[in-house]
Structures are given as structure tokens and as C-alpha cells.
N, C-alpha and C. Protein backbone atom coordinates (compact mmCIF):
# COMPACT_ATOMS: atom_id res chain seq x y z
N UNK A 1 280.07 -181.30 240.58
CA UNK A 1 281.10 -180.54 239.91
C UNK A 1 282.42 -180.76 240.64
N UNK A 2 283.78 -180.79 239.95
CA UNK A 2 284.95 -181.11 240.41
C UNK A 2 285.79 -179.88 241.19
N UNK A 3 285.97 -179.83 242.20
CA UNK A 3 287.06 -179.14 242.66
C UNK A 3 288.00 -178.16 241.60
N UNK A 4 288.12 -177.75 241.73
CA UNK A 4 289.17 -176.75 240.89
C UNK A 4 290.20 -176.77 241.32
N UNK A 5 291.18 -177.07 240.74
CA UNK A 5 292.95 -177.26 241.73
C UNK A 5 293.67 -176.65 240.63
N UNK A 6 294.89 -176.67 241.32
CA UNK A 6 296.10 -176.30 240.42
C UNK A 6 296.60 -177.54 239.34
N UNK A 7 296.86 -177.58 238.31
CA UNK A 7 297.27 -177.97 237.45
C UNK A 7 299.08 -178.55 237.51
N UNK A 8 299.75 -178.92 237.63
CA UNK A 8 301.09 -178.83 237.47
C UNK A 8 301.39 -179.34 235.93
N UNK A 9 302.39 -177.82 235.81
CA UNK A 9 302.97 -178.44 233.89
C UNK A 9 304.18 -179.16 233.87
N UNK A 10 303.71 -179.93 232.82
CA UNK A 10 304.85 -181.35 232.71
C UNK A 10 306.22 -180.51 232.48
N UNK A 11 307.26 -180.97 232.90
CA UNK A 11 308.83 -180.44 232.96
C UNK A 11 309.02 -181.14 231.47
N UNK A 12 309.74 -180.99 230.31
CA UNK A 12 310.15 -181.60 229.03
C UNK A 12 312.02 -181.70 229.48
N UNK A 13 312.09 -182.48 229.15
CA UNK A 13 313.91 -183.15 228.75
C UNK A 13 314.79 -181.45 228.30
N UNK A 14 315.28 -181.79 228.88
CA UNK A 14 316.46 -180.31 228.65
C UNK A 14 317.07 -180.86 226.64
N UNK A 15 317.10 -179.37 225.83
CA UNK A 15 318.02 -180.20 224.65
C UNK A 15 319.34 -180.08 225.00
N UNK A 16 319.86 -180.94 224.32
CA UNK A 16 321.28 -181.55 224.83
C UNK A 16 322.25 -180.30 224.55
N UNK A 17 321.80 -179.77 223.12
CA UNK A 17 322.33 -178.33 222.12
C UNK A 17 322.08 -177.00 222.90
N UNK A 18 321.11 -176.85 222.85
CA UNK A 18 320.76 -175.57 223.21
C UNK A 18 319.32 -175.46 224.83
N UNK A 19 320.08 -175.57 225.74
CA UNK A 19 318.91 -175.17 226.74
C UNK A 19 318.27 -174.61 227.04
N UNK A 20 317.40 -174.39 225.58
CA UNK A 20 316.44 -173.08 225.86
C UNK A 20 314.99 -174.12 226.14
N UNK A 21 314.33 -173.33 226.93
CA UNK A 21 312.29 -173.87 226.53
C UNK A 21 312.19 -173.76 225.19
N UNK A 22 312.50 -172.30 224.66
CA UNK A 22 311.81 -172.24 223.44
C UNK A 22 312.45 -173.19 222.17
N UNK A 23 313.30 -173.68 222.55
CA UNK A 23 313.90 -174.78 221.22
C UNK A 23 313.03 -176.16 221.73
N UNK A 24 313.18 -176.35 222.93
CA UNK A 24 311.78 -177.49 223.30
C UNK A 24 310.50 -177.32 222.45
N UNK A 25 310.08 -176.30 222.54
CA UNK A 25 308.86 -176.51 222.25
C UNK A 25 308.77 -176.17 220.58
N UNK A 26 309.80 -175.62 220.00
CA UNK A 26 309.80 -175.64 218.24
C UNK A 26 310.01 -176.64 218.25
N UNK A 27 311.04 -177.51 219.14
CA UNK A 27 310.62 -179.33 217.99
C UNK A 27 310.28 -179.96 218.39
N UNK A 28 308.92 -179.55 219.34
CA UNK A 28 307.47 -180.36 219.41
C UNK A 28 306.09 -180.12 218.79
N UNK A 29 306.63 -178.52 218.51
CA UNK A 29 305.55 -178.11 217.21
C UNK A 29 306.32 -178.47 216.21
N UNK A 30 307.09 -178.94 215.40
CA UNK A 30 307.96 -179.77 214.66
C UNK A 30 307.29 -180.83 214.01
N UNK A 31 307.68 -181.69 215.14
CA UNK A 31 307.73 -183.17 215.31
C UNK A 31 306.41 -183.56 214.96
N UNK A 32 306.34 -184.76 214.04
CA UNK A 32 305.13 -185.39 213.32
C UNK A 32 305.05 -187.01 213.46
N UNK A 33 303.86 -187.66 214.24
CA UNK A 33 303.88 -188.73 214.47
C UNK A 33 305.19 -189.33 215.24
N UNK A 34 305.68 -188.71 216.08
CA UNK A 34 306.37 -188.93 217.48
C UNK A 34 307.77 -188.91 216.71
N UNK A 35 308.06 -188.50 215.81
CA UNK A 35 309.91 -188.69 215.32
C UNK A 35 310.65 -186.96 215.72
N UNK A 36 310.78 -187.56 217.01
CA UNK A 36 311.44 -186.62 217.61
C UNK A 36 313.20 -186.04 216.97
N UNK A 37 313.69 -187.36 216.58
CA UNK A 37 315.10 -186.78 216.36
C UNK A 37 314.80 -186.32 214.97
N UNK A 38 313.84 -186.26 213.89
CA UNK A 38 313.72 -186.37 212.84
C UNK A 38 313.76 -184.42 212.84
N UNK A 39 312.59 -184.03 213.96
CA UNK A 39 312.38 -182.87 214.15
C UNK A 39 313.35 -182.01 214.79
N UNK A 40 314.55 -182.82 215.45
CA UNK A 40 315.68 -182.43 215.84
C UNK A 40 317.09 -181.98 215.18
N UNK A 41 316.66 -182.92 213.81
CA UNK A 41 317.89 -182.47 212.61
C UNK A 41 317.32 -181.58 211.76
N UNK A 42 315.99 -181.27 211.78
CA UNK A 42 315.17 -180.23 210.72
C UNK A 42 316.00 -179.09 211.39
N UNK A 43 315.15 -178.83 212.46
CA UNK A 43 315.74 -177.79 213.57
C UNK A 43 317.41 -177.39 213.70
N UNK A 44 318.39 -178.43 213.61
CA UNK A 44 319.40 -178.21 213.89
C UNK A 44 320.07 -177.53 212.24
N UNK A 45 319.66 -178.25 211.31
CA UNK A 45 319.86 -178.03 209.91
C UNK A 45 319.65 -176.05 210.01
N UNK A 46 318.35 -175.66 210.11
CA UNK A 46 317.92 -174.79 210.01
C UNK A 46 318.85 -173.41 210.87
N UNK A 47 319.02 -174.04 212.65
CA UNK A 47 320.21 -173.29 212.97
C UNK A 47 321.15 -173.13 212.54
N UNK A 48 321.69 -174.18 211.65
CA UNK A 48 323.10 -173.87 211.04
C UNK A 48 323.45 -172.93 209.73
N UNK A 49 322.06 -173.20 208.79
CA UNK A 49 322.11 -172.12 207.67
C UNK A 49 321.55 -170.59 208.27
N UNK A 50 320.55 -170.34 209.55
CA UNK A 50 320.82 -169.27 210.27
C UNK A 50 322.72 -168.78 210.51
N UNK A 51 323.61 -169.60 210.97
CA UNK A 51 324.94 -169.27 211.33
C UNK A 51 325.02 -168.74 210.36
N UNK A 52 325.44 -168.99 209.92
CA UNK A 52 326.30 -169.57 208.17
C UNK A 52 325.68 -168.62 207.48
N UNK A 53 324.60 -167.94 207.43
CA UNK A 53 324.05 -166.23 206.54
C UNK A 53 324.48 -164.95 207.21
N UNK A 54 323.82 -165.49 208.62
CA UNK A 54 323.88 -163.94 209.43
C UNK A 54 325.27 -164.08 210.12
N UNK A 55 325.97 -164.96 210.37
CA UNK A 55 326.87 -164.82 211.40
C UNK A 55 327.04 -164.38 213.05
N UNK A 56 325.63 -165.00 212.75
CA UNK A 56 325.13 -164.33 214.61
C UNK A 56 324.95 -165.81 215.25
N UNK A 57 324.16 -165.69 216.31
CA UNK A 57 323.76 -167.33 217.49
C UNK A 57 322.00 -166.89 216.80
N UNK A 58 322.24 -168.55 216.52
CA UNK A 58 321.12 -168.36 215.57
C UNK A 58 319.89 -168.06 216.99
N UNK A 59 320.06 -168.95 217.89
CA UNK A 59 319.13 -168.86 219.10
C UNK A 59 318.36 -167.69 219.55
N UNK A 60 319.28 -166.62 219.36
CA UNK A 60 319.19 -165.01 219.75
C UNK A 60 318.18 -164.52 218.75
N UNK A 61 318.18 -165.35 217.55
CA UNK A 61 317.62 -164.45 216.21
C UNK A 61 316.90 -165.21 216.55
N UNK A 62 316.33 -166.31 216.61
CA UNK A 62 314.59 -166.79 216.62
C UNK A 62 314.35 -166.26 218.11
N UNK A 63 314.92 -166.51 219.38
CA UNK A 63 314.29 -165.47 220.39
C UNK A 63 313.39 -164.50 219.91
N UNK A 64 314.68 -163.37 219.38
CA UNK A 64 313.92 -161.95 218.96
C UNK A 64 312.59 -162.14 217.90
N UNK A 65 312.78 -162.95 217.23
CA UNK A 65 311.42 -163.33 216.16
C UNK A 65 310.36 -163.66 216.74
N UNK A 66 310.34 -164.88 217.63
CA UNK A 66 309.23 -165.11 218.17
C UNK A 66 308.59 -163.64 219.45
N UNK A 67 309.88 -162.96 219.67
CA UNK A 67 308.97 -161.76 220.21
C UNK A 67 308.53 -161.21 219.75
N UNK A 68 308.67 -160.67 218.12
CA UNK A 68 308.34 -160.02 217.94
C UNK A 68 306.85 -160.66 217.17
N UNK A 69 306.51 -161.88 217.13
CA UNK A 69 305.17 -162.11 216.48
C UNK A 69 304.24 -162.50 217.85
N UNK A 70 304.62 -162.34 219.04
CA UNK A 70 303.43 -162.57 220.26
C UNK A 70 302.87 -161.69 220.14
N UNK A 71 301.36 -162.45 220.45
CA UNK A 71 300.44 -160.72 220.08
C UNK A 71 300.31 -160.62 221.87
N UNK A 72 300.20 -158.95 221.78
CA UNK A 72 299.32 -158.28 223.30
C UNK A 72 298.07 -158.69 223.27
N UNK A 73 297.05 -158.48 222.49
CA UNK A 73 295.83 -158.13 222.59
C UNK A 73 295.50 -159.18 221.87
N UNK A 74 293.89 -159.75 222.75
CA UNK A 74 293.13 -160.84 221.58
C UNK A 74 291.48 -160.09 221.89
N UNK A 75 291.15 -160.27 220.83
CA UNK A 75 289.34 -160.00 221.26
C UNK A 75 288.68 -161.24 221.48
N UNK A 76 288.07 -161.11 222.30
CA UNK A 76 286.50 -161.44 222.94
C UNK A 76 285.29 -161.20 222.80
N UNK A 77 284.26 -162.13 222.29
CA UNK A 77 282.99 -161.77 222.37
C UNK A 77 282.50 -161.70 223.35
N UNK A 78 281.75 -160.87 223.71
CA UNK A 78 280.82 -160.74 224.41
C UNK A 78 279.67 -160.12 224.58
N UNK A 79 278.48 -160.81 225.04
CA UNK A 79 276.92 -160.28 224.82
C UNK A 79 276.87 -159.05 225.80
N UNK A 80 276.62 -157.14 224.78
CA UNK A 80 275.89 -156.29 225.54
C UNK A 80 274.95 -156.04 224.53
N UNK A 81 274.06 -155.69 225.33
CA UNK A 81 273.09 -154.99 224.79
C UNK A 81 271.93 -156.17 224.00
N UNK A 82 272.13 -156.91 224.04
CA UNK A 82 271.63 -157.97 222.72
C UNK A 82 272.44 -158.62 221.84
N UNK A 83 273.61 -157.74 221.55
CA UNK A 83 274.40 -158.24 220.75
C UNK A 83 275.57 -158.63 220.69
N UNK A 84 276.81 -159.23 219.88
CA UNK A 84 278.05 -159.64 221.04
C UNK A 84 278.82 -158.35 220.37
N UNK A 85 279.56 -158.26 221.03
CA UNK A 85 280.93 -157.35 220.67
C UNK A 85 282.09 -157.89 221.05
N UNK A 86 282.87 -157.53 219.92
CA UNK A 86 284.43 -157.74 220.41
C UNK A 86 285.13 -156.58 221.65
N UNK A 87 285.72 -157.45 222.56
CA UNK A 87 286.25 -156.45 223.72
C UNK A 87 287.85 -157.07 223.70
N UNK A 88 288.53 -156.39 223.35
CA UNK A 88 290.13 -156.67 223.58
C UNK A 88 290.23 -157.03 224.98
N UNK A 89 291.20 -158.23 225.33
CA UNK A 89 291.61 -158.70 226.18
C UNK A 89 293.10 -158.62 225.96
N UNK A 90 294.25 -158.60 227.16
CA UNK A 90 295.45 -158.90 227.43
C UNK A 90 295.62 -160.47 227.18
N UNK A 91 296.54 -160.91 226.60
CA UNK A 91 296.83 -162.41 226.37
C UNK A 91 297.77 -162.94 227.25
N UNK A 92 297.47 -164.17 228.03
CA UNK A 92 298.65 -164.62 229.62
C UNK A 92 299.78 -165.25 228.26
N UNK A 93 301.08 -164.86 229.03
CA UNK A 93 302.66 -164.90 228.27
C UNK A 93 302.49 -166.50 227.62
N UNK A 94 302.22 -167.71 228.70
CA UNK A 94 301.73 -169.00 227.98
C UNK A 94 301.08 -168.76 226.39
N UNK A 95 300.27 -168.25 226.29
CA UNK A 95 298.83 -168.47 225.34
C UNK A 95 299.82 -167.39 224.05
N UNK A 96 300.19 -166.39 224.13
CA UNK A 96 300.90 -165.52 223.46
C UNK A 96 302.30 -166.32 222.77
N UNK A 97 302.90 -166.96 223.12
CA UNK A 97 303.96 -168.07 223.12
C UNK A 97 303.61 -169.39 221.97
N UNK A 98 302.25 -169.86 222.05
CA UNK A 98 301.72 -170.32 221.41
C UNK A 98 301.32 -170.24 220.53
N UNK A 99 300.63 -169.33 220.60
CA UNK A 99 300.20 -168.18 219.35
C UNK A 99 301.44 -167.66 218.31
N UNK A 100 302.73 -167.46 218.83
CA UNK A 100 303.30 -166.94 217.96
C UNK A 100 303.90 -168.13 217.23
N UNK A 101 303.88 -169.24 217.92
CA UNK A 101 304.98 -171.02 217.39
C UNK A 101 303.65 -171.21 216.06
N UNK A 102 302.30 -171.31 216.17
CA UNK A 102 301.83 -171.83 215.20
C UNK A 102 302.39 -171.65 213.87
């Protein structure tokens, strides 16, 4: 059996627009068959008709969105008694993050 170590997570390219993580990783859940800039003008398109309705930073408004769809709680099976049951678990901020981009 292998050692168990730490993992290190890959660093991604800063966007040139907006230096957020979370715009990284919407246009890599985006992006289809590696056309990165393709997923970069979807994205940018999309911030701009955000401007252009609300008159806010569109950035701020998907922030607050994606907070507000991370879930707290996930269930778990697990065997008592004979049988499994669901037991709510806390979700790590990673996995919750993910969960809300799908």
C-alpha cells in the first residue's frame, strides 16, 4: 500500500479580466474539448449583459449566487444496525464550490 502524502493543487493562469479563482474555474467548467478562449467570450458575453441589466459588477452578482447555491450538508450512507442510513455530513468549502459550478 502507498504512503499517503499531501497532494499539491495545480496553481491555474490568473484571468487577464477579472482575477478571481472563481471566474477560473466557470471557464473550465465552460470550456469543451480544450477551446479555452471560446469559453472565455461565452463568459465575457454573459458578464456584459449581467452590466448592461443590473448595472452592478457583474463579478459581485455571480459571487453572491454561487454562495448562495453551496450546500452545508450532504448525506452519507452508512451501515447501523443492518441497514444503511443516511447521516448528514458537513461538506469541505472545495467539494461545496463544486457542487454549486455543476
Amino acid at each position: 500500500m502507498r504512503k499517503k502524502r499531501i497532494i499539491k493543487k495545480h496553481q491555474q493562469v490568473d484571468d487577464p479580466y477579472f482575477p478571481s479563482p472563481l471566474v477560473k474555474q466557470l471557464i473550465t467548467k465552460i470550456m469543451l474539448q480544450g477551446k479555452k478562449n471560446k469559453a472565455r467570450k461565452i463568459l465575457y458575453q454573459a458578464f456584459e449583459y449581467l452590466k448592461k441589466e443590473t448595472e452592478q459588477d457583474p463579478l459581485v452578482i455571480i459571487e453572491e449566487a454561487v454562495k448562495e447555491l453551496k450546500p452545508q450538508l450532504e448525506t452519507k450512507k452508512t451501515r447501523l444496525g443492518g441497514t444503511y442510513q443516511p447521516i448528514p455530513e458537513e461538506v469541505r468549502p472545495e467539494r461545496s464550490l463544486c457542487l454549486a459550478l455543476r
